[in-house]
Protein backbone atom coordinates (compact mmCIF):
# COMPACT_ATOMS: atom_id res chain seq x y z
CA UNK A 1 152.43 125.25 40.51
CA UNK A 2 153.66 128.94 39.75
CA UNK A 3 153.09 132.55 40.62
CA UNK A 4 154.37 134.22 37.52
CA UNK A 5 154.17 137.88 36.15
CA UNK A 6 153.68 138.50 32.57
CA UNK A 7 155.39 140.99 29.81
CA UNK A 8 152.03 142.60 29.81
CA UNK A 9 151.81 143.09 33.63
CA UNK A 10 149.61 140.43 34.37
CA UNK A 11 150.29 137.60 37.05
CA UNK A 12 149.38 134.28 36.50
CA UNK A 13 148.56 131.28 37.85
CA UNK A 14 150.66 128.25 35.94
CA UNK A 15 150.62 124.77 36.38
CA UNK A 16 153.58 122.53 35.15
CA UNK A 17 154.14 118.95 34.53
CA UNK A 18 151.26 117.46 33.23
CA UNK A 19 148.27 116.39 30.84
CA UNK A 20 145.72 119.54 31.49
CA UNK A 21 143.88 119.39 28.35
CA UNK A 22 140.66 117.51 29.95
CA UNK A 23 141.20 120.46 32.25
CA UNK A 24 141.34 123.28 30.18
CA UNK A 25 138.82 121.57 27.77
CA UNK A 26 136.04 121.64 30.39
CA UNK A 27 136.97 124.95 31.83
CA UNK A 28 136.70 126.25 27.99
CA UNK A 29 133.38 124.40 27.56
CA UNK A 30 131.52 125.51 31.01
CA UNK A 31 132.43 129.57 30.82
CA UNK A 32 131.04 131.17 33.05
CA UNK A 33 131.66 131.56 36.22
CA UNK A 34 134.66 129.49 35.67
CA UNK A 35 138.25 131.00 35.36
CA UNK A 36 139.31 131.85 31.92
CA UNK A 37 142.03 129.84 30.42
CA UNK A 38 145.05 132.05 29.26
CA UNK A 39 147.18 129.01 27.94
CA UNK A 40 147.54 125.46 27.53
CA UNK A 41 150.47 123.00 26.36
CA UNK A 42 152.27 119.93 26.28
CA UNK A 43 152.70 119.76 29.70
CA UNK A 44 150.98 123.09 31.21
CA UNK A 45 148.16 125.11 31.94
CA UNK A 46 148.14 129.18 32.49
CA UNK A 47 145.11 130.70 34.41
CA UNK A 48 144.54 134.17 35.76
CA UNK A 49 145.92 134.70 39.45
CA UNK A 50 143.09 135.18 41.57
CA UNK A 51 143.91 136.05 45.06
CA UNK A 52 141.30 134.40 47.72
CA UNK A 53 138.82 136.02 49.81
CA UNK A 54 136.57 135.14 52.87
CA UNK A 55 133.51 134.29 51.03
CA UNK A 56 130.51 136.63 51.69
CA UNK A 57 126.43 135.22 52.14
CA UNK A 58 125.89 137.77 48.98
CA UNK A 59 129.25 136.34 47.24
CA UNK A 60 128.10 132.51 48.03
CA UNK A 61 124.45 133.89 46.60
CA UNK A 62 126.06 135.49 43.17
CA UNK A 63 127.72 132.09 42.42
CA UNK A 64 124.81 130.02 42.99
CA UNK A 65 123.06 131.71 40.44
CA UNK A 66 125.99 131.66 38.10
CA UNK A 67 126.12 127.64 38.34
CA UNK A 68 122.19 127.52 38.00
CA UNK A 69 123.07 129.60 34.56
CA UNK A 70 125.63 127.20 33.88
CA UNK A 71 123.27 123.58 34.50
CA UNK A 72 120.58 125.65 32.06
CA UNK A 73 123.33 126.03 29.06
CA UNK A 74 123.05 122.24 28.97
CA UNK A 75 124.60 119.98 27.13
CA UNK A 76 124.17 117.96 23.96
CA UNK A 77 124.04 114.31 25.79
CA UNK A 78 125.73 112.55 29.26
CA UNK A 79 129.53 112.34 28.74
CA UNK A 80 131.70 115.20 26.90
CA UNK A 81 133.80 114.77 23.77
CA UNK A 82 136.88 114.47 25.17
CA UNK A 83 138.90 111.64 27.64
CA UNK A 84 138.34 113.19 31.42
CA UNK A 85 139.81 112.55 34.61
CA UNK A 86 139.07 112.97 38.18
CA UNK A 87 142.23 113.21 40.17
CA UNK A 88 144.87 111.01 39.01
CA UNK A 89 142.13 108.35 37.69
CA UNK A 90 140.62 108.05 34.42
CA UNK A 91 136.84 109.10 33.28
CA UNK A 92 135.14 107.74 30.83
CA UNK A 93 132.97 110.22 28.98
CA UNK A 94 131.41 108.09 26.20
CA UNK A 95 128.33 107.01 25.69
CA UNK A 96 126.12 104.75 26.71
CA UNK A 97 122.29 103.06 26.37
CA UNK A 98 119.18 104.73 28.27
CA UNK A 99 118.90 107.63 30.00
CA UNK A 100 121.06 109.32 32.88
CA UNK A 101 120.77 106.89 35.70
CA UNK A 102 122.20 104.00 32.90
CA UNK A 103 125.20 106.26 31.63
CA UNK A 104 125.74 107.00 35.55
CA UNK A 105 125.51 103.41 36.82
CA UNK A 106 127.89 102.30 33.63
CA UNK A 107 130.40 105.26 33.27
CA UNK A 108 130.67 106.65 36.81
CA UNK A 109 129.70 104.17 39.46
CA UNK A 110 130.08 100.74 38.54
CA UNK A 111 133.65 101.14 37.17
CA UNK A 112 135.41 103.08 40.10
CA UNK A 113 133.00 100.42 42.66
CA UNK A 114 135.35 97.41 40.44
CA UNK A 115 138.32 99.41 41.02
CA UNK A 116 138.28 99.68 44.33
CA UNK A 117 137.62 95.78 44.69
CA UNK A 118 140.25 95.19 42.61
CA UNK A 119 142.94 97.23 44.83
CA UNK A 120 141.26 95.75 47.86
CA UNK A 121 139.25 97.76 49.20
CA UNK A 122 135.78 96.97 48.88
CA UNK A 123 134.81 93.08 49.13
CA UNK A 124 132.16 91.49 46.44
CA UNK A 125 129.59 91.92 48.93
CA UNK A 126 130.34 95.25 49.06
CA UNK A 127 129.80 95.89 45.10
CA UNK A 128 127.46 93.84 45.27
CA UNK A 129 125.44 96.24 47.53
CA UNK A 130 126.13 99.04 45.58
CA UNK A 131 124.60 97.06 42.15
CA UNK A 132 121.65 96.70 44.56
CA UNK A 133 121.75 100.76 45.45
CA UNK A 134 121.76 101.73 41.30
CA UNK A 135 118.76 99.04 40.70
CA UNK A 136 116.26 100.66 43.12
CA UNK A 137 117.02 104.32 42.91
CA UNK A 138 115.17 106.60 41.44
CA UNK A 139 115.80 109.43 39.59
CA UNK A 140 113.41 112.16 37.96
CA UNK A 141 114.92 112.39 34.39
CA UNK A 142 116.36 115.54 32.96
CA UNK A 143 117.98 116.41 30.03
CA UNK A 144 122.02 116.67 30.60
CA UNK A 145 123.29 119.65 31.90
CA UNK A 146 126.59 121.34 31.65
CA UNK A 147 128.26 120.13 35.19
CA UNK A 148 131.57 121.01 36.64
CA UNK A 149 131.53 117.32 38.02
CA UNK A 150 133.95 117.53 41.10
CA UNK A 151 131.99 120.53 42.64
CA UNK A 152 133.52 120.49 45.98
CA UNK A 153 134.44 123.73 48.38
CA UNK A 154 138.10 123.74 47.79
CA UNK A 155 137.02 123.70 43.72
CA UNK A 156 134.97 127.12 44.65
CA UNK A 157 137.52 129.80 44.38
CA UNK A 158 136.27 133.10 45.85
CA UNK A 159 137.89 136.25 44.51
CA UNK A 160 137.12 140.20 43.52
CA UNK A 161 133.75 139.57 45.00
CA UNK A 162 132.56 136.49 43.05
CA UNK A 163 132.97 132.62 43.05
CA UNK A 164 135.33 131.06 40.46
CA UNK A 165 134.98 127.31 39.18
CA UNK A 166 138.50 125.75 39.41
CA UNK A 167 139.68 122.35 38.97
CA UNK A 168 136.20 120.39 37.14
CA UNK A 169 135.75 117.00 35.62
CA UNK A 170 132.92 118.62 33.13
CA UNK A 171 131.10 116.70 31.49
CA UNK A 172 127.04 116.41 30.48
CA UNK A 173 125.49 115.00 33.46
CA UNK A 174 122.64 115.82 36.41
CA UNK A 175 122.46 118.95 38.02
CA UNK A 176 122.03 117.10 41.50
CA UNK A 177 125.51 116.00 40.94
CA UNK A 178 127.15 119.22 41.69
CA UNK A 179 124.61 119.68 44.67
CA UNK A 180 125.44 116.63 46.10
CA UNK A 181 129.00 116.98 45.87
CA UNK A 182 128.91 120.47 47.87
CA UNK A 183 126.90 118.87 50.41
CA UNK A 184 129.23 115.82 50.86
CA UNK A 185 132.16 118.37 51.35
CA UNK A 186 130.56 121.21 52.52
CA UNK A 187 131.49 124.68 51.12
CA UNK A 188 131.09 128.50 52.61
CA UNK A 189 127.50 129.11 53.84
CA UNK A 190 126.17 125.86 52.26
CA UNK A 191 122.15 126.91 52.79
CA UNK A 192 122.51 129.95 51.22
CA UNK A 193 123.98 128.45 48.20
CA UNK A 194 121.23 126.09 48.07
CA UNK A 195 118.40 128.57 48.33
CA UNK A 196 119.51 130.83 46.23
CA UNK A 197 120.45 128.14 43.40
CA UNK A 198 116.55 126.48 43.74
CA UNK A 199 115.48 129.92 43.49
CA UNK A 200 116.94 130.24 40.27
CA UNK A 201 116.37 126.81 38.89
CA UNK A 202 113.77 125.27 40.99
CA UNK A 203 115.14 121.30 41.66
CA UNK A 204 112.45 118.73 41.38
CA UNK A 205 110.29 117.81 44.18
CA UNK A 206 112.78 115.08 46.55
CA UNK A 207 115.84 115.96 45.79
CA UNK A 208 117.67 116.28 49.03
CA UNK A 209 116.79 112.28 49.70
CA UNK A 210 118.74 111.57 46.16
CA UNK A 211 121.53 113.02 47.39
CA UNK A 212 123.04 109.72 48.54
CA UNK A 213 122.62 108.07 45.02
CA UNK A 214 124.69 111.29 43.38
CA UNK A 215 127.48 110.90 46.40
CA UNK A 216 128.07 107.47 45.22
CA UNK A 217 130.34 108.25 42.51
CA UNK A 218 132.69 110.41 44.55
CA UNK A 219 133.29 108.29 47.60
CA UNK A 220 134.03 105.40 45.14
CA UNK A 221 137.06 107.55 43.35
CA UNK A 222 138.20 108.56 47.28
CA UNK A 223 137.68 104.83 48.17
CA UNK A 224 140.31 104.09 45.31
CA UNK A 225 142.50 106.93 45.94
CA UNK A 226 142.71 106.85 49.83
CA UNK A 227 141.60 103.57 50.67
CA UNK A 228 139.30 101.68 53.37
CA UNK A 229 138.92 105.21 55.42
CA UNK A 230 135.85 105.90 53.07
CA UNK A 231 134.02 102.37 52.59
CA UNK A 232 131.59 103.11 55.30
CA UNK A 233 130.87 106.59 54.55
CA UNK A 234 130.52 104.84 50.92
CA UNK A 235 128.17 101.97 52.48
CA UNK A 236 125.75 103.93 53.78
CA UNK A 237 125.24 106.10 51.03
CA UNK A 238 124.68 102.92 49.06
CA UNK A 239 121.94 101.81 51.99
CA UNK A 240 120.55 105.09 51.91
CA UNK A 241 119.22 105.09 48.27
């Protein structure tokens, strides 16, 4: 990763040596307020350089909003056109049968819950429980949103007064997703993000107690990228659906 200053007197943010086109493709595809891609290549990815900032109540407020816009924009089913990734592991963004909490269970849960039983990490049992978890939960159906998909704090870039999406896994998906995700993390002022984005957008009736179900996916990719430290944060969340 690279400071660099342009012909034109810009400065730039570049990344070097590696695939960034699921990257740039969901940066593209979200807009606003994500950053604007400059350039992308073989094996690169230009962005503007945005200095950070302390984030502000009023700043945290402003970007709420601007991912409530985003969610409304929508999307045109659950998945995106094009191979993604989370981290350094694959994600599938095809299709599948039924409505969200299927393409969830099948394209974001169940595969990353197999994963991490096949690097040893979770037992059967453990799977097992989390099958159990994606049979009972409920979930008030929506139609797919646009979602940055990895919607954590340090993905939250706050610069010239205003939040900046970095870093997403976009895809079509539930708007809860991105909620939870902040909430598993935590981000700057937290409650004032979430007031001021079910001001906008007003979330349907029980969604903080679905939170759990939508934190599933995550934990299962940090299971299988860090290991055993995150099984029992994982667990619960399973027995809390």
């Amino acid at each position: 990763m690279h400071h660099a200053s342009l012909e034109d007197g810009r400065t730039v943010f570049v990344k070097r040596g590696g695939d960034f086109t699921a990257e740039a493709n969901g940066l593209r595809w979200l807009g606003s307020p994500s950053v604007e891609v400059l350039e992308v290549g073989e094996d690169l990815l230009v962005l503007p350089w945005l200095p950070s900032e302390t984030a502000t109540v009023p700043m945290v407020e402003e970007t709420a909003r601007a991912v409530a816009d985003m969610h409304r924009r929508g999307a045109p089913r659950f998945g995106a056109d094009w191979p993604g990734n989370i981290a350094d592991l694959p994600l599938d963004n095809s299709p599948a049968e039924g409505g969200w909490r299927d393409w969830y269970a099948e394209r974001r849960v169940l595969p990353y819950a197999r994963m991490a039983r096949d690097r040893g990490v979770l037992s059967a049992s453990d799977v097992r429980e989390v099958e159990a978890a994606l049979h009972r939960a409920e979930q008030p159906e929506e139609p797919p949103s646009r979602i940055h998909g990895d919607l954590w704090g340090g993905n939250v870039l706050y610069s010239q007064g205003r939040g900046w999406l970095i870093d997403p896994a976009a895809h079509g998906g539930h708007r809860e997703t991105d909620l939870a995700m902040l909430v598993l993390f935590g981000t700057s002022h937290l409650e004032a993000f979430l007031k001021a984005y079910d001001e906008t957008s007003p979330l349907a009736e029980g969604w903080r107690e679905r939170i759990p179900l939508h934190q599933l996916h995550p934990l299962l990719v940090h299971c299988c990228l860090f290991g055993s430290s995150y099984r029992e944060s994982m667990l619960a969340a399973a027995r809390s659906v």
